[in-house]
C-alpha atoms as a PDB file:
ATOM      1  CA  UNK A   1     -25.595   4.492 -95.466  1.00  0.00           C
ATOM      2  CA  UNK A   2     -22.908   3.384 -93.792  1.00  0.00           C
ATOM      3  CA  UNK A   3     -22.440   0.034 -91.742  1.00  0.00           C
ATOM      4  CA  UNK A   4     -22.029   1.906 -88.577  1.00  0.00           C
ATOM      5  CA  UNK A   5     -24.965   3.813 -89.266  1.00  0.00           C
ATOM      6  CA  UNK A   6     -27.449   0.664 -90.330  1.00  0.00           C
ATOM      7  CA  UNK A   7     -26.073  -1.013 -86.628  1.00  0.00           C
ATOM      8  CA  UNK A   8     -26.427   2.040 -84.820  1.00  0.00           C
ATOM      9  CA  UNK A   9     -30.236   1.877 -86.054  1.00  0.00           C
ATOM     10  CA  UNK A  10     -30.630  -1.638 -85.735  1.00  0.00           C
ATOM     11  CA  UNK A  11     -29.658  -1.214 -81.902  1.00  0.00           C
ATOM     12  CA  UNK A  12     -31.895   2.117 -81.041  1.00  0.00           C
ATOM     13  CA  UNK A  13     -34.818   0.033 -83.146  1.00  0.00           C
ATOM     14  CA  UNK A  14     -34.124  -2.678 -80.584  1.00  0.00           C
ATOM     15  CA  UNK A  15     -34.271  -0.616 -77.706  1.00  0.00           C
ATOM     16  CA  UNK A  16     -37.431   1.112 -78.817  1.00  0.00           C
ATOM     17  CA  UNK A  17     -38.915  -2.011 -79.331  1.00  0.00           C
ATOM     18  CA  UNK A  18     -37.531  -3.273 -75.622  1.00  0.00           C
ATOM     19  CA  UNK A  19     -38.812  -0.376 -74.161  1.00  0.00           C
ATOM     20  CA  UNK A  20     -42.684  -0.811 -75.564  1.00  0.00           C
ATOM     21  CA  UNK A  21     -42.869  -4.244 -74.501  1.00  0.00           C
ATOM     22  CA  UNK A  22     -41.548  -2.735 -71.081  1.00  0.00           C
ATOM     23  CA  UNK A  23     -44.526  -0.562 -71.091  1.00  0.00           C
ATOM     24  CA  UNK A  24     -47.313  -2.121 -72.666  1.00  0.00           C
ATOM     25  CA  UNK A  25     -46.609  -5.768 -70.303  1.00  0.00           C
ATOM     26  CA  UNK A  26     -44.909  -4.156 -66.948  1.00  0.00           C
ATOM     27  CA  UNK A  27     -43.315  -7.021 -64.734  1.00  0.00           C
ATOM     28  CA  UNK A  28     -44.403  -7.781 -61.391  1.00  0.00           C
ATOM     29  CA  UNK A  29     -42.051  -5.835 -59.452  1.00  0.00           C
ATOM     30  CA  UNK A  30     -43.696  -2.813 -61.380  1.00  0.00           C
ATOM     31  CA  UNK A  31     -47.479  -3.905 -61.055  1.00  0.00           C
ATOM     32  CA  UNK A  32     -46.594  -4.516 -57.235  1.00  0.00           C
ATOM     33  CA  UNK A  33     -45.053  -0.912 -56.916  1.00  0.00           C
ATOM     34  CA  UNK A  34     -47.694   0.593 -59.130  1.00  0.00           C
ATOM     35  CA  UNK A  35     -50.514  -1.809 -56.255  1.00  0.00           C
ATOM     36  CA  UNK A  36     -48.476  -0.254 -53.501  1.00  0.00           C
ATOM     37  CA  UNK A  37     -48.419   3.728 -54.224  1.00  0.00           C
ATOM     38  CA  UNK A  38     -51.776   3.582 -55.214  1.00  0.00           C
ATOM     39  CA  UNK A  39     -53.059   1.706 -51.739  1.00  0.00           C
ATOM     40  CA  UNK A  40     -50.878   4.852 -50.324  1.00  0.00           C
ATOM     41  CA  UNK A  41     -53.301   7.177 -52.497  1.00  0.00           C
ATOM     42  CA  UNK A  42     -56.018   5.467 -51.121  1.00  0.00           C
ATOM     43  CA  UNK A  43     -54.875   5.878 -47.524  1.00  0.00           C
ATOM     44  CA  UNK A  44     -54.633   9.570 -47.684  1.00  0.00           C
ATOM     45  CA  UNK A  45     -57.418  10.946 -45.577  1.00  0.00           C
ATOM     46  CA  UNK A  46     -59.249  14.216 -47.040  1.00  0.00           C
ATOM     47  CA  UNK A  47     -59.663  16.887 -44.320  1.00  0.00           C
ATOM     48  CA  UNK A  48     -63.249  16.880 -42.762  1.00  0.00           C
ATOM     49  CA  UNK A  49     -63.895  13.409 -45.097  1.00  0.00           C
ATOM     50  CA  UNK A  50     -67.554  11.852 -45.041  1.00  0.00           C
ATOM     51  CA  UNK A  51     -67.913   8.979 -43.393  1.00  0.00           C
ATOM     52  CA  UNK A  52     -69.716   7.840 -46.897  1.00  0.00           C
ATOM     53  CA  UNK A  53     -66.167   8.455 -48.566  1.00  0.00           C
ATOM     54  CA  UNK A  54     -64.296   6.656 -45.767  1.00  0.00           C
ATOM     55  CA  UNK A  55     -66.040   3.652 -46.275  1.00  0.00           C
ATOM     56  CA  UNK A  56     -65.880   4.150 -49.990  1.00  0.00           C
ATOM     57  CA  UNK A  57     -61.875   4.535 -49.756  1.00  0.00           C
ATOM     58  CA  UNK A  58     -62.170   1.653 -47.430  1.00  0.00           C
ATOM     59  CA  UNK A  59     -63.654  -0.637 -49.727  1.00  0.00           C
ATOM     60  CA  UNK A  60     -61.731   0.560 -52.635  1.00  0.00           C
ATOM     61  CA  UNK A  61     -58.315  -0.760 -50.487  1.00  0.00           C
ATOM     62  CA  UNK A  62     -60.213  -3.986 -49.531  1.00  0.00           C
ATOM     63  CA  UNK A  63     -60.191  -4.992 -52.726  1.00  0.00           C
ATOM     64  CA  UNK A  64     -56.604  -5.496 -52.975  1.00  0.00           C
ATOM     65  CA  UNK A  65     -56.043  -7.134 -49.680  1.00  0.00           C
ATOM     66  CA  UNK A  66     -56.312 -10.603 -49.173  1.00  0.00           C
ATOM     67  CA  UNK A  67     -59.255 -12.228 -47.739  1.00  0.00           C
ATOM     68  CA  UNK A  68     -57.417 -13.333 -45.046  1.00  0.00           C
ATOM     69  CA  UNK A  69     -54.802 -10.484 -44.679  1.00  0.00           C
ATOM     70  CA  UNK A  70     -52.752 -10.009 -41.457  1.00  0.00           C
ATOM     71  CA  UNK A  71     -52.199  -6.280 -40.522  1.00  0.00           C
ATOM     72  CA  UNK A  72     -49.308  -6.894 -37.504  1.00  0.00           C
ATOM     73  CA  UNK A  73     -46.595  -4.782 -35.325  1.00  0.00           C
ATOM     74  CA  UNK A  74     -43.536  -6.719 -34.599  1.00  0.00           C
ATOM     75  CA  UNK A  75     -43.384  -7.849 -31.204  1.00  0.00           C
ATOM     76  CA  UNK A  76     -47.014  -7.169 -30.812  1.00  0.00           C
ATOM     77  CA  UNK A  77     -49.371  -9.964 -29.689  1.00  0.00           C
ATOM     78  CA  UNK A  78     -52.590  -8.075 -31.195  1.00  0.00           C
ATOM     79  CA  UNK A  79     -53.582  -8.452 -35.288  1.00  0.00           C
ATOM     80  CA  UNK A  80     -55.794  -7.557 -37.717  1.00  0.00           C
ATOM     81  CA  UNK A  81     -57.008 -10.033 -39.435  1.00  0.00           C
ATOM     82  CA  UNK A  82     -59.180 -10.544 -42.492  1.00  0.00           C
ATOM     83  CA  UNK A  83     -60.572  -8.050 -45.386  1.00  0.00           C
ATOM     84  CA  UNK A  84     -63.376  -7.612 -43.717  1.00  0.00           C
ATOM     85  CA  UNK A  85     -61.940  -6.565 -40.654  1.00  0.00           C
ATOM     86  CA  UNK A  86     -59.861  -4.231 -42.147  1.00  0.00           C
ATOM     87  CA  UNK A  87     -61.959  -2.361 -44.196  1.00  0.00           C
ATOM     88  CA  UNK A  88     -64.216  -2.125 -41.001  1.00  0.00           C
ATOM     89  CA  UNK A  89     -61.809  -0.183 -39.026  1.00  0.00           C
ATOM     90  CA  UNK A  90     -60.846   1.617 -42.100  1.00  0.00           C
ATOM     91  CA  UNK A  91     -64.270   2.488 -42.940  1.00  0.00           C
ATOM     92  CA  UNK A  92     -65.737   3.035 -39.060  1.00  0.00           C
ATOM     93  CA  UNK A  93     -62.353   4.203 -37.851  1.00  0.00           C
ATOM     94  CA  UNK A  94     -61.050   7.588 -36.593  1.00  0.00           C
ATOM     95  CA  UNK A  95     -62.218  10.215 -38.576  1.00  0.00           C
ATOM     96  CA  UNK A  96     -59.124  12.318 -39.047  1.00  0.00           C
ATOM     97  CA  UNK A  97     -58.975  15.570 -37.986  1.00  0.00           C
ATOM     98  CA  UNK A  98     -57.215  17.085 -41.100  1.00  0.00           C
ATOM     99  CA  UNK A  99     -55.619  16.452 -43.634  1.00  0.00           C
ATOM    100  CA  UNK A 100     -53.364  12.975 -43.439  1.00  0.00           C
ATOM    101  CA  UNK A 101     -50.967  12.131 -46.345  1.00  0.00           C
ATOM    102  CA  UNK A 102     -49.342   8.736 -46.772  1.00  0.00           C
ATOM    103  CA  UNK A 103     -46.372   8.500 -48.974  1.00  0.00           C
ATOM    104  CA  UNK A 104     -43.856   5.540 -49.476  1.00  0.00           C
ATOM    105  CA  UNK A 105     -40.290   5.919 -49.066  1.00  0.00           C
ATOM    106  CA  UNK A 106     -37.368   3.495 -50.094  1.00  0.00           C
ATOM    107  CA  UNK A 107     -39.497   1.088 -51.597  1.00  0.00           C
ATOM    108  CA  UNK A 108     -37.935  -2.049 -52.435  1.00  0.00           C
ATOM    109  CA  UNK A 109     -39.473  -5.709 -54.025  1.00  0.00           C
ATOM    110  CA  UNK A 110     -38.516  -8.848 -54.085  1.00  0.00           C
ATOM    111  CA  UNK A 111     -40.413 -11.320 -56.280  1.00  0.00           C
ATOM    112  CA  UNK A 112     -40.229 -14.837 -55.240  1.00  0.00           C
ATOM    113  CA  UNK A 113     -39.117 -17.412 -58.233  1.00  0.00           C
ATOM    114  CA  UNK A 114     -42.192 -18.609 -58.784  1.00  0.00           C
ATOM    115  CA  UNK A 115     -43.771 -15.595 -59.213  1.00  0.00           C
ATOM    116  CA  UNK A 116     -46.766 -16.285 -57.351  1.00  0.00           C
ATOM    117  CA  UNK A 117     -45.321 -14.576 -53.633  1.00  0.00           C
ATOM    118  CA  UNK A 118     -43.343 -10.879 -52.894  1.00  0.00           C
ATOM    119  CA  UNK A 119     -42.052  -9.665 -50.206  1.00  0.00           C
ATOM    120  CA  UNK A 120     -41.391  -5.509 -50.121  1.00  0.00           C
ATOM    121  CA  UNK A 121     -40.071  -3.228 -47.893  1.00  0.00           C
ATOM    122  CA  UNK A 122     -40.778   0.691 -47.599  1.00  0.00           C
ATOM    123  CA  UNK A 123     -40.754   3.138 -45.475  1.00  0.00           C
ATOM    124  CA  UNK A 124     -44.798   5.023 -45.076  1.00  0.00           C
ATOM    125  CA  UNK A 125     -44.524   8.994 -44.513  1.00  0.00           C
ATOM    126  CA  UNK A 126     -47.271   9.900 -42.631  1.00  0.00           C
ATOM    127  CA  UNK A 127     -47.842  13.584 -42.263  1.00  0.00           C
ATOM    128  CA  UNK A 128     -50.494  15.214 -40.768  1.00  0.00           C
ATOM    129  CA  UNK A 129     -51.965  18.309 -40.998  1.00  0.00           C
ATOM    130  CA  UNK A 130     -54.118  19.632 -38.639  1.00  0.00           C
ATOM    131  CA  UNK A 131     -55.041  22.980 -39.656  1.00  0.00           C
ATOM    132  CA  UNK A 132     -54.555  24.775 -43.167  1.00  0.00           C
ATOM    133  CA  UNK A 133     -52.573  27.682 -41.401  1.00  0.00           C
ATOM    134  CA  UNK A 134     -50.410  24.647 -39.727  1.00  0.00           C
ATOM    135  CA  UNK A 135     -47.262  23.026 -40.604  1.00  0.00           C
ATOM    136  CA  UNK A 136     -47.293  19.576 -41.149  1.00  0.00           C
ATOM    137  CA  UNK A 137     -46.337  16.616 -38.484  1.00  0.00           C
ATOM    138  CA  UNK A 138     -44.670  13.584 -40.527  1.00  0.00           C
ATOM    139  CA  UNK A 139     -43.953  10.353 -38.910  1.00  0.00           C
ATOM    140  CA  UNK A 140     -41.921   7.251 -40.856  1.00  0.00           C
ATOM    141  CA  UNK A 141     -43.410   3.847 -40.360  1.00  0.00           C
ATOM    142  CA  UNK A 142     -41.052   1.053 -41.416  1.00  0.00           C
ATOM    143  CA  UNK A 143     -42.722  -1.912 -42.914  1.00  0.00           C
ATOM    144  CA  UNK A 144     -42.656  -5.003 -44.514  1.00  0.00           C
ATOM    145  CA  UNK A 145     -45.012  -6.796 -46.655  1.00  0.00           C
ATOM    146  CA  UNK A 146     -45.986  -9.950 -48.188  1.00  0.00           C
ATOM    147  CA  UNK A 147     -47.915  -9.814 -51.659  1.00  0.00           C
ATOM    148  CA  UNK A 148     -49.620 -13.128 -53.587  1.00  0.00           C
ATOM    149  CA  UNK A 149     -50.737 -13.495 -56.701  1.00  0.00           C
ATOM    150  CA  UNK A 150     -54.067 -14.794 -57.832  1.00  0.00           C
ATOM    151  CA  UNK A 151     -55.417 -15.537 -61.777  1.00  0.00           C
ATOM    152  CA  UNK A 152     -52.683 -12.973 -62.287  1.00  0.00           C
ATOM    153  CA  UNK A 153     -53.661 -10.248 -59.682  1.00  0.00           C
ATOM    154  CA  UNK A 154     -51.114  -8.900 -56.821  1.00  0.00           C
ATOM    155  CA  UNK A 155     -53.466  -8.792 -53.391  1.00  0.00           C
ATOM    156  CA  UNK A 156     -51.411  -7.879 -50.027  1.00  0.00           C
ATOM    157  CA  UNK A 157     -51.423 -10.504 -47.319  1.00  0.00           C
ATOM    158  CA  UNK A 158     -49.125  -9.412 -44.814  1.00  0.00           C
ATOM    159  CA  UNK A 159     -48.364  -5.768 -43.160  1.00  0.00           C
ATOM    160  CA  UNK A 160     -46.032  -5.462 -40.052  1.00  0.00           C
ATOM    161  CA  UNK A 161     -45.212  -2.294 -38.937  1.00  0.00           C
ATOM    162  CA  UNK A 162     -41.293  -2.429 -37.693  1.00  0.00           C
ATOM    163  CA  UNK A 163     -40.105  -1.871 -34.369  1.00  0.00           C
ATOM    164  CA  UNK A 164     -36.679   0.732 -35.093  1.00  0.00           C
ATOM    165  CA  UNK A 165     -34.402   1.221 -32.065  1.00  0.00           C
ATOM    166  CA  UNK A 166     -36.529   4.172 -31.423  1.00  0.00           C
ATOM    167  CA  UNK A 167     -39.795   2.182 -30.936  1.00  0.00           C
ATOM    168  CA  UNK A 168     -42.746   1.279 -32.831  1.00  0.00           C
ATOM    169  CA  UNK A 169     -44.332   4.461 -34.610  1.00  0.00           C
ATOM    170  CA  UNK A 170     -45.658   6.535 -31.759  1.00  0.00           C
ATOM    171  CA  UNK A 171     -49.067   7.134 -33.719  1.00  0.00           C
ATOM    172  CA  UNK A 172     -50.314   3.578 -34.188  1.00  0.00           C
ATOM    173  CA  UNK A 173     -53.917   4.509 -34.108  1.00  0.00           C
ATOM    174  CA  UNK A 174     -55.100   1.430 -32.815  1.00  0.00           C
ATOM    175  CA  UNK A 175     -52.387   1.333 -30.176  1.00  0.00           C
ATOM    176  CA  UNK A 176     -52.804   4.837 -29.124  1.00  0.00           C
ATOM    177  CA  UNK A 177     -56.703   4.412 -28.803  1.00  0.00           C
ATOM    178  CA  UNK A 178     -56.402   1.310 -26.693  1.00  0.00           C
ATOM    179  CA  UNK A 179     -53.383   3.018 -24.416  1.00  0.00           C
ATOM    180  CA  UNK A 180     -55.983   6.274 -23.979  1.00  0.00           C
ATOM    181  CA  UNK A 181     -59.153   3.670 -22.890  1.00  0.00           C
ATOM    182  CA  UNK A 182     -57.034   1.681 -20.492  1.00  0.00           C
ATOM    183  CA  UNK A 183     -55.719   5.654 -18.946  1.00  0.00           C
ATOM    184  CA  UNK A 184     -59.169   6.951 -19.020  1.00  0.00           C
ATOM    185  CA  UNK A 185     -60.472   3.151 -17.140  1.00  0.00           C
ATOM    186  CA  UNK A 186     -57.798   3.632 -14.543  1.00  0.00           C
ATOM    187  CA  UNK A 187     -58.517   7.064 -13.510  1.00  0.00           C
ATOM    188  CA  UNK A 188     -62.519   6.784 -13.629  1.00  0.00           C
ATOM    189  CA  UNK A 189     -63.295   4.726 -10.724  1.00  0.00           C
ATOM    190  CA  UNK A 190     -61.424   6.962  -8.305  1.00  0.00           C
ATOM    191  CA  UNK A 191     -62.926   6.561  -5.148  1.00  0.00           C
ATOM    192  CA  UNK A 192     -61.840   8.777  -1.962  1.00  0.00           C
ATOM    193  CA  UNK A 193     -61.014   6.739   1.150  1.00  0.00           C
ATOM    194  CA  UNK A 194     -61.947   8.364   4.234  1.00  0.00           C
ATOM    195  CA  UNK A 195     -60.589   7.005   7.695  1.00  0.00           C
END
């Protein structure tokens, strides 16, 4: 065997080697990527789901938010804030009325130095589905998050939905719901004047 040869193994050995440790011990950026898709997974919304599954789902995500997680739009004065409230409007929420898919887009993390804070940046797909026979509606959300770590687990403290030049997402559920109350308030207590 030549020299060439005995280097040339030495160096694919070494790689092999790398590239177990890669797997079997993934970094942060990967366990935070790996925490992210599968909180996407978890907000896709079965069509016709049980409310017993919602608040399954919902209680599966709260358990890697922070207890005191912030769920924001920029600009917005309104938050959600705290597990508990989350997985309560998760859980109790709007039932959907087919199937919704969440994917993430152009996902990018940032670990802090210390390796105890992240910061990450995607973009959510959010399609919607209506009817089997229909084509899908799909809406981007940009967002940013914030991620901690705690006795070695990633938990997500921060969401903020970003405002593009074209608005905040038109189908922020909470948003929408409080804009159709307020309508529905205004027009109710029409009363006719007569003179």
């Amino acid at each position: 065997m030549t020299r060439a040869a005995k280097g040339a193994g030495a160096v694919l050995a070494a790689a092999a080697v790398a590239g177990l440790v890669w797997w079997l011990f993934p970094g942060d950026e990967r366990r935070i990527r790996a925490l992210l898709h599968e909180l996407a997974g978890e907000l896709t919304v079965a069509r016709d789901e049980e409310s017993l599954t919602r608040a399954a789902r919902a209680a599966r995500i709260g358990q890697r938010l922070s207890p005191d997680v912030r769920i924001e739009e920029a600009g917005a004065v309104r938050a959600l804030t705290g597990r508990d409230d989350v997985v309560g409007v998760l859980a109790t929420g709007f039932a959907a009325a087919g199937l919704v898919t969440v994917d993430l887009l152009e996902l990018e993390v940032d670990v802090a130095v210390d390796g105890l804070r992240a910061t990450a940046r995607a973009v959510a797909r959010v399609s919607r589905q209506g009817r089997p026979d229909t084509s899908p509606e799909a809406e981007d959300w940009p967002l940013e998050l914030e991620l901690e770590q705690v006795d070695g687990t990633w938990f997500v403290a921060r969401v903020v939905a970003i405002e593009t030049a074209a608005g905040p997402p038109a189908s922020n559920q909470l948003d929408r719901a409080n804009r159709e109350v307020t309508h529905v308030r205004r027009q109710a207590p029409r009363h006719e004047v007569r003179g």
